[in-house]
N, C-alpha and C. Protein backbone atom coordinates (compact mmCIF):
# COMPACT_ATOMS: atom_id res chain seq x y z
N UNK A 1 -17.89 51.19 -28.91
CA UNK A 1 -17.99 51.84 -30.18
C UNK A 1 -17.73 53.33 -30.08
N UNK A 2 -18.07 53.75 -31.17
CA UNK A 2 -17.80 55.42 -31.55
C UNK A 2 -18.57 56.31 -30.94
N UNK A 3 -18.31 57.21 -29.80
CA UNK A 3 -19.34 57.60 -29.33
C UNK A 3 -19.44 59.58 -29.66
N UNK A 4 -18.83 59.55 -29.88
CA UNK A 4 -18.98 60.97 -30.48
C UNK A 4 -17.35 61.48 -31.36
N UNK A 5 -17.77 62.70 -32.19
CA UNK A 5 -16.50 62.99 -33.23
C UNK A 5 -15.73 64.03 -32.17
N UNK A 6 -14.63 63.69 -31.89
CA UNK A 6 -13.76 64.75 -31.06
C UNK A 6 -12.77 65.28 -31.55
N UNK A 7 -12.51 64.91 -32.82
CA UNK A 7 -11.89 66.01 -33.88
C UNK A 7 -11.57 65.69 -35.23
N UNK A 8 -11.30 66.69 -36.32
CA UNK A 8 -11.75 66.28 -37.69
C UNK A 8 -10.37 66.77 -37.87
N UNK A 9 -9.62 66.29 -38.75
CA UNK A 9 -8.06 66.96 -39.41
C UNK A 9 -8.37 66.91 -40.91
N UNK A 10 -8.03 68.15 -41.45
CA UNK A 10 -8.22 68.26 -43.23
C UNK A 10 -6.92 67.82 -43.67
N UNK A 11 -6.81 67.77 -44.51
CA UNK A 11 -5.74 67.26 -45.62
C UNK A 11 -6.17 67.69 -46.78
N UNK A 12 -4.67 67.62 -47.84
CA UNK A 12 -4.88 67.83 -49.76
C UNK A 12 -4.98 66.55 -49.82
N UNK A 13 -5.08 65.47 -49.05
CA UNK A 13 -4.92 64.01 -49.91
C UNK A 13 -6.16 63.11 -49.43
N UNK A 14 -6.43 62.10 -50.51
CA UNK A 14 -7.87 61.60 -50.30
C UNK A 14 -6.61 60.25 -49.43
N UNK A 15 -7.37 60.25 -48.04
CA UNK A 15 -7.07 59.05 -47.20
C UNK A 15 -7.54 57.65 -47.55
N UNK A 16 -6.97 56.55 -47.53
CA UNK A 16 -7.07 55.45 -48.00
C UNK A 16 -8.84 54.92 -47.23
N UNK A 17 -9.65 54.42 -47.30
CA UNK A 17 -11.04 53.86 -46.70
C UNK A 17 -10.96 52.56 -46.42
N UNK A 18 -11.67 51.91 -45.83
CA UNK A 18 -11.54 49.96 -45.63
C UNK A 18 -12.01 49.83 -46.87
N UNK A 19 -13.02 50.37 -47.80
CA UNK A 19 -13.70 50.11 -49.00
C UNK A 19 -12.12 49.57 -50.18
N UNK A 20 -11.54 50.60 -50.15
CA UNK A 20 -10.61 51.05 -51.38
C UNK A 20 -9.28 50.25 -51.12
N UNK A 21 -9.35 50.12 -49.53
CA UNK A 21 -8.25 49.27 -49.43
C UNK A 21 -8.26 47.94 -49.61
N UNK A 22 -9.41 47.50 -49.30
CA UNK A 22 -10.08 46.18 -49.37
C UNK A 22 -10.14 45.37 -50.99
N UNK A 23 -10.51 46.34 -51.86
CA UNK A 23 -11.24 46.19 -53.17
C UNK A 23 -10.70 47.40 -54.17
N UNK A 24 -9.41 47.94 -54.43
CA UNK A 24 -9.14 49.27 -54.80
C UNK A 24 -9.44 49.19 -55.82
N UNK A 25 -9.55 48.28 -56.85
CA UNK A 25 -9.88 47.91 -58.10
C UNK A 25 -11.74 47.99 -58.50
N UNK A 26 -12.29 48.36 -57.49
CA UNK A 26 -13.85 47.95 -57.27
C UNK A 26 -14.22 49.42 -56.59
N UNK A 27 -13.80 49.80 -55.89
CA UNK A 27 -14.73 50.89 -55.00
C UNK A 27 -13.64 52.13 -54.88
N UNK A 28 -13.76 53.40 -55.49
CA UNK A 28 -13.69 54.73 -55.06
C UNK A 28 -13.32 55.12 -53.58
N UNK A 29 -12.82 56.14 -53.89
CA UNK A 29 -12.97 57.16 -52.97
C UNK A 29 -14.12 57.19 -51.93
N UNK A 30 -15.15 57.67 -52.86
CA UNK A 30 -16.46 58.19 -52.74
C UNK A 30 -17.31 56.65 -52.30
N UNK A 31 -16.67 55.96 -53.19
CA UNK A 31 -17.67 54.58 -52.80
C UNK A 31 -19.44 55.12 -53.06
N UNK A 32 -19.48 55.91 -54.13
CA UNK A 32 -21.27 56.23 -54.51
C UNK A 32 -21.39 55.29 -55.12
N UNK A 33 -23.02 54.58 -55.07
CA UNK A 33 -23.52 53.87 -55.95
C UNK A 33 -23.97 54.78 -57.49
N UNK A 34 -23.50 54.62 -58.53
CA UNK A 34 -23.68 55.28 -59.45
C UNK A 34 -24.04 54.07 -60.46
N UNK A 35 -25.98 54.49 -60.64
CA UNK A 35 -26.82 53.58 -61.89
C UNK A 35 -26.30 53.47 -63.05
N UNK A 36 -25.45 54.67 -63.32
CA UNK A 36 -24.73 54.64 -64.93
C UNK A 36 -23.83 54.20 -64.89
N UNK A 37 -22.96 53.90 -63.93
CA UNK A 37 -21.70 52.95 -64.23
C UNK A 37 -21.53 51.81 -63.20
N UNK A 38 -21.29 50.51 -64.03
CA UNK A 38 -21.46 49.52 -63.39
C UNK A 38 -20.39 49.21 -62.67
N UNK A 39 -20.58 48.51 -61.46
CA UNK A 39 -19.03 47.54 -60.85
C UNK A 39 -18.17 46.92 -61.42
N UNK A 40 -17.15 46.79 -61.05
CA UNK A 40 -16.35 45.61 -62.08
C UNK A 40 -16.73 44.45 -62.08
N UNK A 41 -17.89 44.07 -61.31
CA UNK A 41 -18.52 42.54 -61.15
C UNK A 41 -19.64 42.47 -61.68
N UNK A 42 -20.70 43.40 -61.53
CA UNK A 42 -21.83 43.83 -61.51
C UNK A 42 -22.86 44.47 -61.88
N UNK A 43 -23.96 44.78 -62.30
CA UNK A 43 -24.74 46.29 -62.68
C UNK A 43 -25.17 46.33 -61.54
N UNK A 44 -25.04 48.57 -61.12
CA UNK A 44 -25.72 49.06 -60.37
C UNK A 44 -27.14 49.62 -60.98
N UNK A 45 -26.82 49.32 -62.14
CA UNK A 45 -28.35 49.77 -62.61
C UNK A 45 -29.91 49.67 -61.83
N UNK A 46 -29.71 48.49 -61.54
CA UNK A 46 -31.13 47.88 -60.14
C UNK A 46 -30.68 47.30 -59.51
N UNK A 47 -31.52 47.10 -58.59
CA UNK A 47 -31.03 46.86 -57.19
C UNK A 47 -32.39 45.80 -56.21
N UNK A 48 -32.70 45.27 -55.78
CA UNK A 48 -33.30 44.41 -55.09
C UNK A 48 -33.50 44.73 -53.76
N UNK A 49 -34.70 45.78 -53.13
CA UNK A 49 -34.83 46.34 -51.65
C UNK A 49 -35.24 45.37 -50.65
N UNK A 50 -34.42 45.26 -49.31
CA UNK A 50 -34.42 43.95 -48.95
C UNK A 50 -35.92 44.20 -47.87
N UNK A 51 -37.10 43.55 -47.84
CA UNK A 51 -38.18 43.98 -47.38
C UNK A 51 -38.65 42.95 -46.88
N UNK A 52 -39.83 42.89 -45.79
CA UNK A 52 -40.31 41.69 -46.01
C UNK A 52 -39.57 40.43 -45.17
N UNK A 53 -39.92 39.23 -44.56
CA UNK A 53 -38.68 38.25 -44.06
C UNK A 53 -38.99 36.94 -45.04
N UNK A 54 -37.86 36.35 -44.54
CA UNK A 54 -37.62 35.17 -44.72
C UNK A 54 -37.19 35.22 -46.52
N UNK A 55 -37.76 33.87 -47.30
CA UNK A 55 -37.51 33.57 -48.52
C UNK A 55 -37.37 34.49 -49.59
N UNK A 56 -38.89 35.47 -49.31
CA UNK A 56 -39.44 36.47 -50.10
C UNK A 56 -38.15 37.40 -50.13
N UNK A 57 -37.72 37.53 -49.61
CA UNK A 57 -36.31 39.00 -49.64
C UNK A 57 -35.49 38.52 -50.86
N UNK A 58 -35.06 37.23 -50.63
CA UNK A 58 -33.82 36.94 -51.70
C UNK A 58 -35.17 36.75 -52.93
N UNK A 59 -36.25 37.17 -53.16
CA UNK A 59 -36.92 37.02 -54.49
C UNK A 59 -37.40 38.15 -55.04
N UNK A 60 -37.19 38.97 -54.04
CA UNK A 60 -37.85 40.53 -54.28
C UNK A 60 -37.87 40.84 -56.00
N UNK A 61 -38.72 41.60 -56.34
CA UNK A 61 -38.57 42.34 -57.77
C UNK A 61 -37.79 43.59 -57.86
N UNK A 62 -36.78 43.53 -58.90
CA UNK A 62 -35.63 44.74 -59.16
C UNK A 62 -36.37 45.55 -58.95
N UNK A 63 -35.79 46.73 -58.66
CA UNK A 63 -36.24 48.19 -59.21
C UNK A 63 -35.01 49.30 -59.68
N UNK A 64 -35.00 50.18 -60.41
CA UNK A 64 -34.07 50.57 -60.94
C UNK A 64 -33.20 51.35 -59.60
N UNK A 65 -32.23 51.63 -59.68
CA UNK A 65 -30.90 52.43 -58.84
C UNK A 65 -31.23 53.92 -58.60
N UNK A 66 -31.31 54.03 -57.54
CA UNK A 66 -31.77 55.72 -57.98
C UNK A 66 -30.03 56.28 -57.62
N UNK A 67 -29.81 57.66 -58.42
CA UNK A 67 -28.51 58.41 -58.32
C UNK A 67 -28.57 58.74 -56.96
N UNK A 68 -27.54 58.22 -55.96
CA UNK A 68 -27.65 58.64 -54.36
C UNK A 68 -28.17 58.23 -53.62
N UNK A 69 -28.38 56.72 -53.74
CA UNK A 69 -29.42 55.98 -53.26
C UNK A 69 -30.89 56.74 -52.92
N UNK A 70 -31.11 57.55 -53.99
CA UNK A 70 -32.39 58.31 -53.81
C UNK A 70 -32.13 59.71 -52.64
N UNK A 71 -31.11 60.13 -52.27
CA UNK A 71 -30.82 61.11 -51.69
C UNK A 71 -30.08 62.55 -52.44
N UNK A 72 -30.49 62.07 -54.22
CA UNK A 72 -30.01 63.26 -54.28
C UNK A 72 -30.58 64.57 -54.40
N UNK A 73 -31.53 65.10 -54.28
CA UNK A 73 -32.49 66.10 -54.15
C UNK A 73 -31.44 66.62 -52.95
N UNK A 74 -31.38 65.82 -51.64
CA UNK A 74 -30.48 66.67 -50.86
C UNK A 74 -29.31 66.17 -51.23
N UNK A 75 -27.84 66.02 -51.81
CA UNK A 75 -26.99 65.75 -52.04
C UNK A 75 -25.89 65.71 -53.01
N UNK A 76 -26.84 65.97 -54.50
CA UNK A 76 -26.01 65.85 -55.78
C UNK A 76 -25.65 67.28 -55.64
N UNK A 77 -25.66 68.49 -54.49
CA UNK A 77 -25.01 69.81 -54.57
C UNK A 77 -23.25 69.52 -53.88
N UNK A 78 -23.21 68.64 -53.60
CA UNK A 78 -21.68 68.06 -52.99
C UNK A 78 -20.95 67.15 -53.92
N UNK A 79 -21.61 67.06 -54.88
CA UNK A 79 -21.18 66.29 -56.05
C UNK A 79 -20.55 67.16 -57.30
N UNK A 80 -21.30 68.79 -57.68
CA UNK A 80 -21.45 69.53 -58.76
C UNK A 80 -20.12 69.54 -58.85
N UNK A 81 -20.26 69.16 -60.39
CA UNK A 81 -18.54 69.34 -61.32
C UNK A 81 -17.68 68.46 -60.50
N UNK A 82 -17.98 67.62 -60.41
CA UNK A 82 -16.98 66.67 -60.41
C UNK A 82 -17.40 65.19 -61.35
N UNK A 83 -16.55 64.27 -61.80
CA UNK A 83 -17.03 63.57 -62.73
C UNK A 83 -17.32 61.89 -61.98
N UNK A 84 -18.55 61.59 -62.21
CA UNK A 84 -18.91 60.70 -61.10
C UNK A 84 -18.57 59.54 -61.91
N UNK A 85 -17.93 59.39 -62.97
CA UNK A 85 -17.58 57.96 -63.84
C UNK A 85 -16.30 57.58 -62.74
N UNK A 86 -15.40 58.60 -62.81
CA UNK A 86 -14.14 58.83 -62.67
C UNK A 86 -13.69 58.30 -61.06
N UNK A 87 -14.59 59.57 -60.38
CA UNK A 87 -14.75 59.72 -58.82
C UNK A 87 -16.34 58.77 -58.35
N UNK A 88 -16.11 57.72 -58.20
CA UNK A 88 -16.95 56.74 -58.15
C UNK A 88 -17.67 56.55 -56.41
């Protein structure tokens, strides 16, 4: 596997992802989970935290989506002004 980053190259162009290539019709760039806009399959609105073993996991009770999988306190500053409907 990947054992350390030994170099980063910038670009003007957003590089293709396994996500976007896989599903381009389904997943972004960004590939964020965003509660306000749903999948083309799906609502991200809630989400089901997988906890717990066995049966109980696939029965879990929803809970709503947090923006950033709950990381945005540190994170929605890498987001500002850009439009997260759009850039998904």
């Amino acid at each position: 596997g990947i054992k350390s980053i030994t170099r980063i190259r910038l670009t003007d162009r957003m590089p293709p992802t396994s996500w976007n290539r896989s599903a381009p019709g389904e997943y972004g760039f960004y590939a964020n989970v965003n509660p306000a806009v749903d999948h083309p399959r799906w609502s991200q609105a809630s989400e089901r935290r997988l906890s717990g073993s066995g049966a109980s996991r696939l029965f879990a009770s929803r809970i709503d989506t947090l923006p950033f999988n709950g990381y945005a306190e540190q994170v929605a500053s890498l987001y500002a002004n850009m439009d997260l409907r759009r850039y998904f």
